[in-house]
Protein backbone atom coordinates (compact mmCIF):
# COMPACT_ATOMS: atom_id res chain seq x y z
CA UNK A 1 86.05 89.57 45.68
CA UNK A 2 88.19 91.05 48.49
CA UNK A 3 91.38 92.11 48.16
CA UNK A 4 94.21 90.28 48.73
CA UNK A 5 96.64 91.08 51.74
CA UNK A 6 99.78 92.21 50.81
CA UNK A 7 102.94 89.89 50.39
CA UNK A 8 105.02 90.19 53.63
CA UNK A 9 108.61 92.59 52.77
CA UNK A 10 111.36 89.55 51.66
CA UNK A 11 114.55 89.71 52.82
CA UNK A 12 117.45 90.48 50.43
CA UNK A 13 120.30 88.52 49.88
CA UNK A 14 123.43 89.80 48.38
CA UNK A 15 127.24 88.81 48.04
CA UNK A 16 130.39 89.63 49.75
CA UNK A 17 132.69 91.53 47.13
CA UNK A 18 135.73 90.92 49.69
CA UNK A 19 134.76 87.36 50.92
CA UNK A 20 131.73 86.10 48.57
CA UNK A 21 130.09 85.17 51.70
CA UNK A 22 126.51 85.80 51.66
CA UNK A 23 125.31 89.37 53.33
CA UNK A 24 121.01 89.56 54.43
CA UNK A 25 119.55 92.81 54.00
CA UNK A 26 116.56 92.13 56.69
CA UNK A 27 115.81 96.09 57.03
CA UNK A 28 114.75 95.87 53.09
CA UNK A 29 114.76 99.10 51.58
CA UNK A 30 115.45 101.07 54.40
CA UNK A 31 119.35 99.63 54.70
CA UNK A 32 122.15 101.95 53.08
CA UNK A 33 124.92 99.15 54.49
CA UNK A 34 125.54 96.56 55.55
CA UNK A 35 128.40 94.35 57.37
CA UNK A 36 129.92 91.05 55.84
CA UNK A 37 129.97 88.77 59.58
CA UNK A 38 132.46 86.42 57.60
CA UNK A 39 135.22 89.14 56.73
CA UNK A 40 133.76 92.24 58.30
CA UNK A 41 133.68 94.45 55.28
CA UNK A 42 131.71 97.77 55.52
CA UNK A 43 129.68 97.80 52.49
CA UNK A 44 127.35 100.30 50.35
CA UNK A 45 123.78 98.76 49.64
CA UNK A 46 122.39 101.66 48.85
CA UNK A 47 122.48 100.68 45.06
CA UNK A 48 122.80 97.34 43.27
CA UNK A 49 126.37 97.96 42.27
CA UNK A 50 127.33 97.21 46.02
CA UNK A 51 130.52 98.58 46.53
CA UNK A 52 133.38 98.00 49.35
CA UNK A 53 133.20 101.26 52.05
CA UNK A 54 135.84 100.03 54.46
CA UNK A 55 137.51 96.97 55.67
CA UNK A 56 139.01 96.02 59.10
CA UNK A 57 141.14 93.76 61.14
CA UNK A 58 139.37 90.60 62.52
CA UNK A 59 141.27 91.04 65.44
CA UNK A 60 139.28 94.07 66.09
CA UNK A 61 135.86 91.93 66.28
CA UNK A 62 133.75 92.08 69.06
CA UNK A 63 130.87 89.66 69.87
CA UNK A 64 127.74 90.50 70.46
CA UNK A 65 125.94 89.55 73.49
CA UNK A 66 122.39 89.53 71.69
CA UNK A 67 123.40 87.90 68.40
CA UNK A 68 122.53 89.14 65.30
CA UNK A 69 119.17 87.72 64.00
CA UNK A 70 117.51 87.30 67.50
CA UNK A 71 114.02 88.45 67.75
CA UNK A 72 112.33 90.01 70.76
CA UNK A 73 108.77 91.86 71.52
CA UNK A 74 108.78 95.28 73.02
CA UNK A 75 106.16 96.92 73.73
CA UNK A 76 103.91 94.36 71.95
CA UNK A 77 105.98 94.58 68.63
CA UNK A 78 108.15 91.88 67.38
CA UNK A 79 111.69 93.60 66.67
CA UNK A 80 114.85 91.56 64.92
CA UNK A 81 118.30 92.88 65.82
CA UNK A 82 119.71 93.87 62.42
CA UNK A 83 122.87 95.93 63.37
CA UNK A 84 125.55 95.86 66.29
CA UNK A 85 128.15 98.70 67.26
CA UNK A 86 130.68 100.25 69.66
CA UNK A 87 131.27 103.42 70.22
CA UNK A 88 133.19 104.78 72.29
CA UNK A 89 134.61 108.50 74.21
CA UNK A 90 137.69 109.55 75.75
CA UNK A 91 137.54 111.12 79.26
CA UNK A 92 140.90 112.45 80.62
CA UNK A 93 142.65 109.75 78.69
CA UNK A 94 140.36 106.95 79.52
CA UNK A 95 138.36 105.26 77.00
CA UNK A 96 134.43 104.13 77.43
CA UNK A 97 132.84 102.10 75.28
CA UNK A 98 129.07 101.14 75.24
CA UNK A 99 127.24 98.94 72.94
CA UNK A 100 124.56 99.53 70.36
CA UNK A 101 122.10 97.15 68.81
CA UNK A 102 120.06 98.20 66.50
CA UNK A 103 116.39 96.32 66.08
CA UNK A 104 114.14 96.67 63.32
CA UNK A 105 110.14 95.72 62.41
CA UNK A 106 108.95 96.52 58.71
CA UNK A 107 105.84 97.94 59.82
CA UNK A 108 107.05 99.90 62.98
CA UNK A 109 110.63 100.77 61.74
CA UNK A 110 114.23 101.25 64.04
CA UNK A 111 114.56 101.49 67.65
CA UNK A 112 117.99 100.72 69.62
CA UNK A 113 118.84 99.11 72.44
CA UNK A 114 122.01 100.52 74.40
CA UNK A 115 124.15 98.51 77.10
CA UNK A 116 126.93 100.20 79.32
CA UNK A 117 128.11 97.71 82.29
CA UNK A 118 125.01 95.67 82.82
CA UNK A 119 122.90 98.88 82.16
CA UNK A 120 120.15 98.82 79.17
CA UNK A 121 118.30 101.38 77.19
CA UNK A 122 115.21 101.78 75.49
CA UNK A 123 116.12 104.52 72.58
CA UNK A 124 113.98 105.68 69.67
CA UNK A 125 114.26 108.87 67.80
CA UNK A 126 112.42 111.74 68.96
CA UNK A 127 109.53 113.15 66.94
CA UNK A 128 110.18 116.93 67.34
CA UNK A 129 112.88 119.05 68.58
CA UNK A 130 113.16 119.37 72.23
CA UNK A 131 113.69 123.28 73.83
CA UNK A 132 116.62 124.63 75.34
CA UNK A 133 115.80 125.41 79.00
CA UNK A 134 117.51 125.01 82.27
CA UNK A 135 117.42 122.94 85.95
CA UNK A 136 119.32 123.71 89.00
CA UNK A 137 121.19 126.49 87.01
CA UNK A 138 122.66 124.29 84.44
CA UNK A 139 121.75 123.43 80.93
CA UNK A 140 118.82 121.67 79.88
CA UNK A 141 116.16 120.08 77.48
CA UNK A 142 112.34 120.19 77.43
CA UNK A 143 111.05 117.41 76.13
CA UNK A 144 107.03 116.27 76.02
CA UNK A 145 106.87 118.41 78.98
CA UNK A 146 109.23 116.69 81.36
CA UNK A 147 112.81 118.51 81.90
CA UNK A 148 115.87 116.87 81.25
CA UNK A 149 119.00 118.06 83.13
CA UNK A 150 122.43 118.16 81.19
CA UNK A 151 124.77 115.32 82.03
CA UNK A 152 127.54 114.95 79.47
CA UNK A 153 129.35 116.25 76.60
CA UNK A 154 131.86 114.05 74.71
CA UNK A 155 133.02 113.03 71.40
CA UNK A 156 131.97 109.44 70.87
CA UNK A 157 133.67 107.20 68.00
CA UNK A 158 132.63 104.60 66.09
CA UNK A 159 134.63 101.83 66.73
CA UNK A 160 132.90 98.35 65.64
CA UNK A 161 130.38 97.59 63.49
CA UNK A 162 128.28 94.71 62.33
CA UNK A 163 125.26 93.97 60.41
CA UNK A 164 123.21 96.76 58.37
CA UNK A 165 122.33 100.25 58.41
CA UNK A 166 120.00 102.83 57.35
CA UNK A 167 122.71 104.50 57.40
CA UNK A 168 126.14 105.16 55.74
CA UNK A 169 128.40 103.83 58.53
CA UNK A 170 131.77 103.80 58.82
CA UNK A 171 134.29 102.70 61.36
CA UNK A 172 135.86 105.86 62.89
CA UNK A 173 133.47 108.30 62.30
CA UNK A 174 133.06 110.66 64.57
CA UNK A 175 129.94 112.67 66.46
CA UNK A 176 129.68 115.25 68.97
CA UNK A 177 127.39 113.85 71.83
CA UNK A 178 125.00 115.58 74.73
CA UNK A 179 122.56 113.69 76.93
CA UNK A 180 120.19 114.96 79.53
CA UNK A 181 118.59 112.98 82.21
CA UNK A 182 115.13 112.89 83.84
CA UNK A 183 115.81 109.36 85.25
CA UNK A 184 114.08 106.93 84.09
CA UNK A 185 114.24 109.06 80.68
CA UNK A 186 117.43 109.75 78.77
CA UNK A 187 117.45 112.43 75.91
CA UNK A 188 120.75 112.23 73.79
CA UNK A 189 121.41 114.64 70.69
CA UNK A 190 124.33 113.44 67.87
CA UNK A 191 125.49 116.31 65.64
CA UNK A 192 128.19 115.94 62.76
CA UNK A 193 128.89 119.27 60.58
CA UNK A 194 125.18 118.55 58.78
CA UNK A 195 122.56 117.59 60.88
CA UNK A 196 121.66 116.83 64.86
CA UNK A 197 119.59 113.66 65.81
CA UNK A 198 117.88 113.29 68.54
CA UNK A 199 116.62 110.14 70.62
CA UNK A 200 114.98 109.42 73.74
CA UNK A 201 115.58 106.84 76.18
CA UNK A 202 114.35 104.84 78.42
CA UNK A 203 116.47 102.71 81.19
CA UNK A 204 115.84 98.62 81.22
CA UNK A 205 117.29 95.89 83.08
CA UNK A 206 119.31 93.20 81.92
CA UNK A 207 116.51 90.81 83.22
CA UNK A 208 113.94 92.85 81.50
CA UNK A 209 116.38 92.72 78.40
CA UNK A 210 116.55 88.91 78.73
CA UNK A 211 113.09 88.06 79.61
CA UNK A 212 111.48 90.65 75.90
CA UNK A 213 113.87 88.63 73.91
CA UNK A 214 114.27 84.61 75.37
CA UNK A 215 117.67 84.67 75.82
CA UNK A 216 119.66 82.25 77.46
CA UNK A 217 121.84 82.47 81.00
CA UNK A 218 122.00 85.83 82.99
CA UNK A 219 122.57 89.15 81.99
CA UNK A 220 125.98 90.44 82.99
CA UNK A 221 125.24 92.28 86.10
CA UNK A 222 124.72 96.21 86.44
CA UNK A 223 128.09 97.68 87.51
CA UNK A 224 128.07 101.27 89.72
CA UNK A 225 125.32 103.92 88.75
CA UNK A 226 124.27 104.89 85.69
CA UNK A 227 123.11 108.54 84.39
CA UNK A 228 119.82 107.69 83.89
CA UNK A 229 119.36 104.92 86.41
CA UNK A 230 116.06 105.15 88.39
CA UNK A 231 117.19 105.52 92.31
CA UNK A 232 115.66 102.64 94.70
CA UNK A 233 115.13 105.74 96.68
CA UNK A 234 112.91 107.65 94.15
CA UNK A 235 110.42 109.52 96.33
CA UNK A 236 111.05 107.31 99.90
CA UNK A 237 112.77 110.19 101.67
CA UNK A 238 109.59 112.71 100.70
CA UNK A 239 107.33 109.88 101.94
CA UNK A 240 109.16 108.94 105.27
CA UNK A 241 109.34 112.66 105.92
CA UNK A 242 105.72 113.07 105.44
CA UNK A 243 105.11 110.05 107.91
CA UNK A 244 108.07 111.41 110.44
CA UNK A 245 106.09 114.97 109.97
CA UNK A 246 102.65 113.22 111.27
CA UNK A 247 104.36 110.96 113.78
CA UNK A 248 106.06 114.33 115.46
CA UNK A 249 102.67 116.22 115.29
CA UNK A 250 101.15 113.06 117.56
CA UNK A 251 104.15 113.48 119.99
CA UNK A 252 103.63 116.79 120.02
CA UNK A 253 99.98 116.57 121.09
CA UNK A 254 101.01 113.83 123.78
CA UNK A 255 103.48 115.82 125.35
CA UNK A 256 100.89 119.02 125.52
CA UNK A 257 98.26 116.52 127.04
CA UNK A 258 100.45 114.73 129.55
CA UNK A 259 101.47 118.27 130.68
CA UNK A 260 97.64 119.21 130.87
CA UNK A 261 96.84 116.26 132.67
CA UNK A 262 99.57 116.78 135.87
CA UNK A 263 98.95 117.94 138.66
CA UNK A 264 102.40 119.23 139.22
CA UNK A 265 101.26 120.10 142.35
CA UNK A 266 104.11 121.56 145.20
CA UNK A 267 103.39 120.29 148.38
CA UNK A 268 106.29 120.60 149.98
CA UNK A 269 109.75 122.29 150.58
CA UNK A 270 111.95 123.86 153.20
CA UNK A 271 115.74 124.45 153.32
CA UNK A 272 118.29 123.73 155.25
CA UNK A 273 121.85 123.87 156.69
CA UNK A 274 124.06 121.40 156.83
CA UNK A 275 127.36 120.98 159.20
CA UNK A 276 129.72 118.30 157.45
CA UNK A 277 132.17 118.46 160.22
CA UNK A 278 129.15 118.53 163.21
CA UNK A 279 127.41 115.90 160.99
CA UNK A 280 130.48 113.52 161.35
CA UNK A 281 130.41 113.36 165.16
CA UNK A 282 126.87 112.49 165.55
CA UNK A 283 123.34 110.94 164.19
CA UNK A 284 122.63 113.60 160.75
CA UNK A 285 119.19 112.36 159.86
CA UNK A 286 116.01 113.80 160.80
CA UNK A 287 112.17 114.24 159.59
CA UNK A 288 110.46 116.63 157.98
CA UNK A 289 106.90 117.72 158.04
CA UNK A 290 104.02 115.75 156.96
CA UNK A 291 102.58 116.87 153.68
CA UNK A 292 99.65 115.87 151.70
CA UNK A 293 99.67 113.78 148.80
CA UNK A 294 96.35 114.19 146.71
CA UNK A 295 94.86 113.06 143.89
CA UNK A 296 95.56 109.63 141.48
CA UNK A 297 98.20 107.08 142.38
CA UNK A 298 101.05 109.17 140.17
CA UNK A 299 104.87 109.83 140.49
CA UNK A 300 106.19 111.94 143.22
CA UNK A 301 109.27 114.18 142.75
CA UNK A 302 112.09 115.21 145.13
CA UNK A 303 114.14 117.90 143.92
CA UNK A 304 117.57 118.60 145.68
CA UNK A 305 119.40 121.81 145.56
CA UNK A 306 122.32 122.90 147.44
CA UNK A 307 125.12 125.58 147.16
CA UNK A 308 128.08 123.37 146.99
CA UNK A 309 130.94 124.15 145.41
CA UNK A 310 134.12 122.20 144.80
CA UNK A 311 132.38 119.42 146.90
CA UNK A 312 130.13 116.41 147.18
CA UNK A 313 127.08 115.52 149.12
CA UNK A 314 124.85 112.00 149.60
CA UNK A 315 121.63 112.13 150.37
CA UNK A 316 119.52 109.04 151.81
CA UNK A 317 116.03 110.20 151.81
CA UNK A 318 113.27 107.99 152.20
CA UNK A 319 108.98 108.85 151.18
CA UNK A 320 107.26 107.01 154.21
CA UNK A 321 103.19 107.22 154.37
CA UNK A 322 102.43 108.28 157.90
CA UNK A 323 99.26 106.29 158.39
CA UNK A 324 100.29 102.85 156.91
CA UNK A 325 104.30 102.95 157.19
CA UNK A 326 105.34 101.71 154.01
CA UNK A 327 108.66 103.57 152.87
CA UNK A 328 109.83 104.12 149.83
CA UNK A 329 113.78 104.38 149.95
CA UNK A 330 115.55 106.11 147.56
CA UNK A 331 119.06 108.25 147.58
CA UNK A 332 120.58 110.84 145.48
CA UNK A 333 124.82 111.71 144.76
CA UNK A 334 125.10 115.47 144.18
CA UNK A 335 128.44 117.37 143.53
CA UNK A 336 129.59 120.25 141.45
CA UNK A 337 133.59 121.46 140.63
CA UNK A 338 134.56 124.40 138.54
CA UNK A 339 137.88 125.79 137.86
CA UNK A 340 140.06 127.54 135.48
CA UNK A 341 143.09 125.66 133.07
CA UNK A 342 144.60 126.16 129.74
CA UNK A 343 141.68 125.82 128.01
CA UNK A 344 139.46 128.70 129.88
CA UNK A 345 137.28 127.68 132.59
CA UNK A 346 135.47 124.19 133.20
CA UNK A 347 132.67 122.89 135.83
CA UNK A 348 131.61 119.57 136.36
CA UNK A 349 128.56 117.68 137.85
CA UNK A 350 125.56 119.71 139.47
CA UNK A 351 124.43 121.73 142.19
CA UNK A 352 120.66 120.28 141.50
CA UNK A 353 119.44 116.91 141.13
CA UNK A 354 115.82 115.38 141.44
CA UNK A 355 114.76 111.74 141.90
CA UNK A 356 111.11 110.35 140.97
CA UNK A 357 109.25 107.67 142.94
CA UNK A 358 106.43 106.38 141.03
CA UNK A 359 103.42 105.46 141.42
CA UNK A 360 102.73 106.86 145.02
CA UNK A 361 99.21 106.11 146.78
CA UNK A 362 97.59 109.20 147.88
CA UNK A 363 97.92 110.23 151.65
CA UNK A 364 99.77 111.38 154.15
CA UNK A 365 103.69 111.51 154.17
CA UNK A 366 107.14 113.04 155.19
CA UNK A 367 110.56 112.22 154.20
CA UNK A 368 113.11 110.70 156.30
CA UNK A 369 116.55 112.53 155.25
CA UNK A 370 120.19 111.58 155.80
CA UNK A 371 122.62 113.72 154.40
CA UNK A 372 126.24 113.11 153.70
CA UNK A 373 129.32 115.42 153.02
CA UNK A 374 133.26 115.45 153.00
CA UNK A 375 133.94 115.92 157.12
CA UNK A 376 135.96 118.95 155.78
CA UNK A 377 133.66 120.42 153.96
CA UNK A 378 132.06 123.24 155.75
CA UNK A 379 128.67 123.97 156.05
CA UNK A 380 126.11 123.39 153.31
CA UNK A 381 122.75 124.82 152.46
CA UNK A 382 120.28 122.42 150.39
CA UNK A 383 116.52 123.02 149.51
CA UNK A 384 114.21 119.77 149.36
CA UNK A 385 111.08 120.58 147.03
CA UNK A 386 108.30 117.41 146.49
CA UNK A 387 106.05 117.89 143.58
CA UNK A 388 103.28 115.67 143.48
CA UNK A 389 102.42 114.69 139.32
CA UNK A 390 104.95 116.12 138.35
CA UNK A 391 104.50 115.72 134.41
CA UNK A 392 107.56 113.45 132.55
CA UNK A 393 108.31 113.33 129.21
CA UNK A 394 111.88 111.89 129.69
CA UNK A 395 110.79 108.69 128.04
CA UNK A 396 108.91 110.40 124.87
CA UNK A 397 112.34 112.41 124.44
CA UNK A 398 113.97 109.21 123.93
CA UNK A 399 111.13 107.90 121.28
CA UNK A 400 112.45 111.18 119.11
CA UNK A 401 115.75 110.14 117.56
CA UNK A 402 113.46 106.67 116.13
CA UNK A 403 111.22 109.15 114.53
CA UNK A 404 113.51 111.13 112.66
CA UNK A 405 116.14 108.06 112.32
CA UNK A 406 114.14 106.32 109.38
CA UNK A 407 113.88 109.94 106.86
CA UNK A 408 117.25 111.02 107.80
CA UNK A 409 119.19 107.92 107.06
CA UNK A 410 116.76 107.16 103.66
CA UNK A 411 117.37 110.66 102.78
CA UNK A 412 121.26 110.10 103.23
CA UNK A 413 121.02 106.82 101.27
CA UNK A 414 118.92 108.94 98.29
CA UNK A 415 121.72 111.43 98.40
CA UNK A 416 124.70 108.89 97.93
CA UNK A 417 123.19 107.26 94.85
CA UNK A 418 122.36 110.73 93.37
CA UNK A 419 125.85 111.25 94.34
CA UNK A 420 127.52 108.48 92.38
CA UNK A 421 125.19 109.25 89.32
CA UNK A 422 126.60 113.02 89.06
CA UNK A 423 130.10 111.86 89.53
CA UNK A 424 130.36 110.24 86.06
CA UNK A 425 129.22 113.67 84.67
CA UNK A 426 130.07 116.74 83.43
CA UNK A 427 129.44 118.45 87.00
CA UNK A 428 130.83 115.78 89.63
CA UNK A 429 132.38 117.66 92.02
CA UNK A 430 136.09 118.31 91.56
């Protein structure tokens, strides 16, 4: 014959002393006490002679946002939540609380899940004792080979309770609390005068929450940054950086080949005087010598550069082509000041400028010049210098900032969440 599968645990019913409502021991067993829902009474199950451990105020109840009784799968195991509490610290005279529900299976045992402002935890006890190390030069925990910085210390409190226990519990008991972070991982130690538990963590959302265990409505939504919080930012700013890296090795190599590629060949220049006051009495343009232009239809670069000093100078210049007559017309401002004040000394403008014609047949050319210049401004001397090719990376310069734009701000973002996480802690800065 074969054997018979064993009976599935039964729950255990029991009465009230207080109220004579009826109290079910679903943990079986495991449950040391339990809390009456009708008149909240804390009592001992831990024998049949169940006795009365504490009593408090209804006005002190609390209601659970995942009822007692409800049933959820996680991680492919069917839980029931058996037990609800508060607890609560005191930070510079401000009181937290966060609640606790604790979920049970007969054949897999306890695990908890924690909620703090829309934010959820995962939490079962850890099998082992995790090593004292350290991270950043702080405290911390090794644990299954990952390394869990130091967050907080606090004293929490026991401040509501509701359903059963494998434990003894009692409202206002008191435990001495650490946790460590490795976001999305949470490792929390609870020490009394006889013993330190530890548990491990894992963060959930409140959808996640609501979709394991069917339950109706939204889940209150997530309020600031929580310690162990995974950042929508995990690992971007490495990434983007890589990519940035790559996209400024590729500009690099552009700007090294466009430089190859020019000519930047100079086939002209010659210098000259200038007479602003002789200039104002007569006809000032003239032009110069035909040059060359060789090579590819490419840009063609006039430099300017004069001595002036506490003055200002136009010049109409214009690139003609000898053999066909088309001009290309074109005129450059130039001016340069300097002095001394209050604040040390100062210059403004330039004595150099250049102006680029693009895309200039080859052939034969010369420049048709017309200077310009305050009638009381003395003489001038000015150099004109054409380049033919003359290689330009003006517009590549300007294609920098949008590489380095999209890290930069994603590593600023990264930084700001990491920010508000450490500022609940132990080590926000003061």
């Amino acid at each position: 014959m074969r054997p018979s599968a064993p009976a599935p645990p039964a729950v255990r019913s029991l009465s009230c002393p207080n109220c004579g409502g009826g109290v079910e021991l679903r943990g079986f067993q495991h449950t040391r006490s339990a809390v009456c829902i009708q008149c909240l009474t804390v009592l001992d199950t831990s024998s049949d002679q169940v006795k009365i451990l504490q009593r408090f105020d209804k006005q002190d109840r609390v209601r659970p946002i995942i009822p007692l009784g409800t049933r959820g799968k996680l991680h492919g195991t069917t839980y029931e939540v058996i037990g609800f509490m508060v607890r609560t610290i005191t930070v510079e005279g401000v009181q937290y609380s966060w609640h606790e529900y604790l979920l049970f299976n007969p054949y897999k045992g306890f695990r908890y899940l924690t909620t703090y402002e829309g934010h959820w935890n995962d939490v079962v006890p850890c099998h082992g004792l995790p090593e004292p190390a350290t991270s950043h030069g702080k405290p911390a925990r090794k644990y299954l080979d990952v390394v869990y910085r130091h967050f907080q210390n606090a004293v929490a409190e026991t401040t509501f309770v509701m359903g059963e226990f494998p434990w003894a519990v009692r409202v206002g008991e008191k435990v001495e609390t650490d946790d460590y972070v490795a976001p999305p991982y949470i490792l929390s130690s609870e020490s009394d005068k006889k013993e330190v538990n530890w548990s491990h963590g894992t963060y959930m959302t409140g959808a996640e929450v609501w979709r394991h265990f069917s339950l109706p409505g939204q889940p209150p939504p997530a309020q600031g940054v929580f310690a162990n919080q995974p950042s929508p930012h995990g690992g971007k700013p490495a990434r983007m950086w890589r990519t940035a890296l790559g996209l400024l090795g590729l500009w690099l190599v552009v700007v090294i080949v466009m430089g190859v590629m020019a000519q930047n060949k100079l086939v002209f220049e010659q210098t000259y005087d200038f007479n602003g006051r002789a200039a104002a009495l007569g006809e000032a343009s003239f032009v110069t010598p035909v040059f060359e232009l060789g090579g590819r239809t490419s840009g063609v670069d006039v430099e300017i550069l004069t001595d002036l000093s506490n003055n200002w100078a136009v010049f109409n210049l214009a690139l003609i082509n000898e053999e066909t007559g088309q001009g290309y017309d074109f005129g450059k401002d130039v001016s340069y000041y300097s002095g001394r004040d209050s604040d040390g000394d100062w210059t403004e403008g330039s004595r150099r400028e250049s102006v680029t014609v693009p895309q200039v047949p080859s052939g034969r050319y010369y420049l048709r010049v017309e200077p310009e210049m305050d009638a009381s401004g003395g003489m001038m001397k000015y150099t004109l210098r054409v380049r033919r090719d003359a290689p330009h990376v003006g517009w590549l310069l300007v294609a920098l900032p949008f590489l380095l734009i999209p890290p930069v701000v994603t590593t600023l973002r990264s930084a700001a969440f990491e920010g508000a996480r450490w500022a609940e802690s132990d080590y926000a800065p003061s």
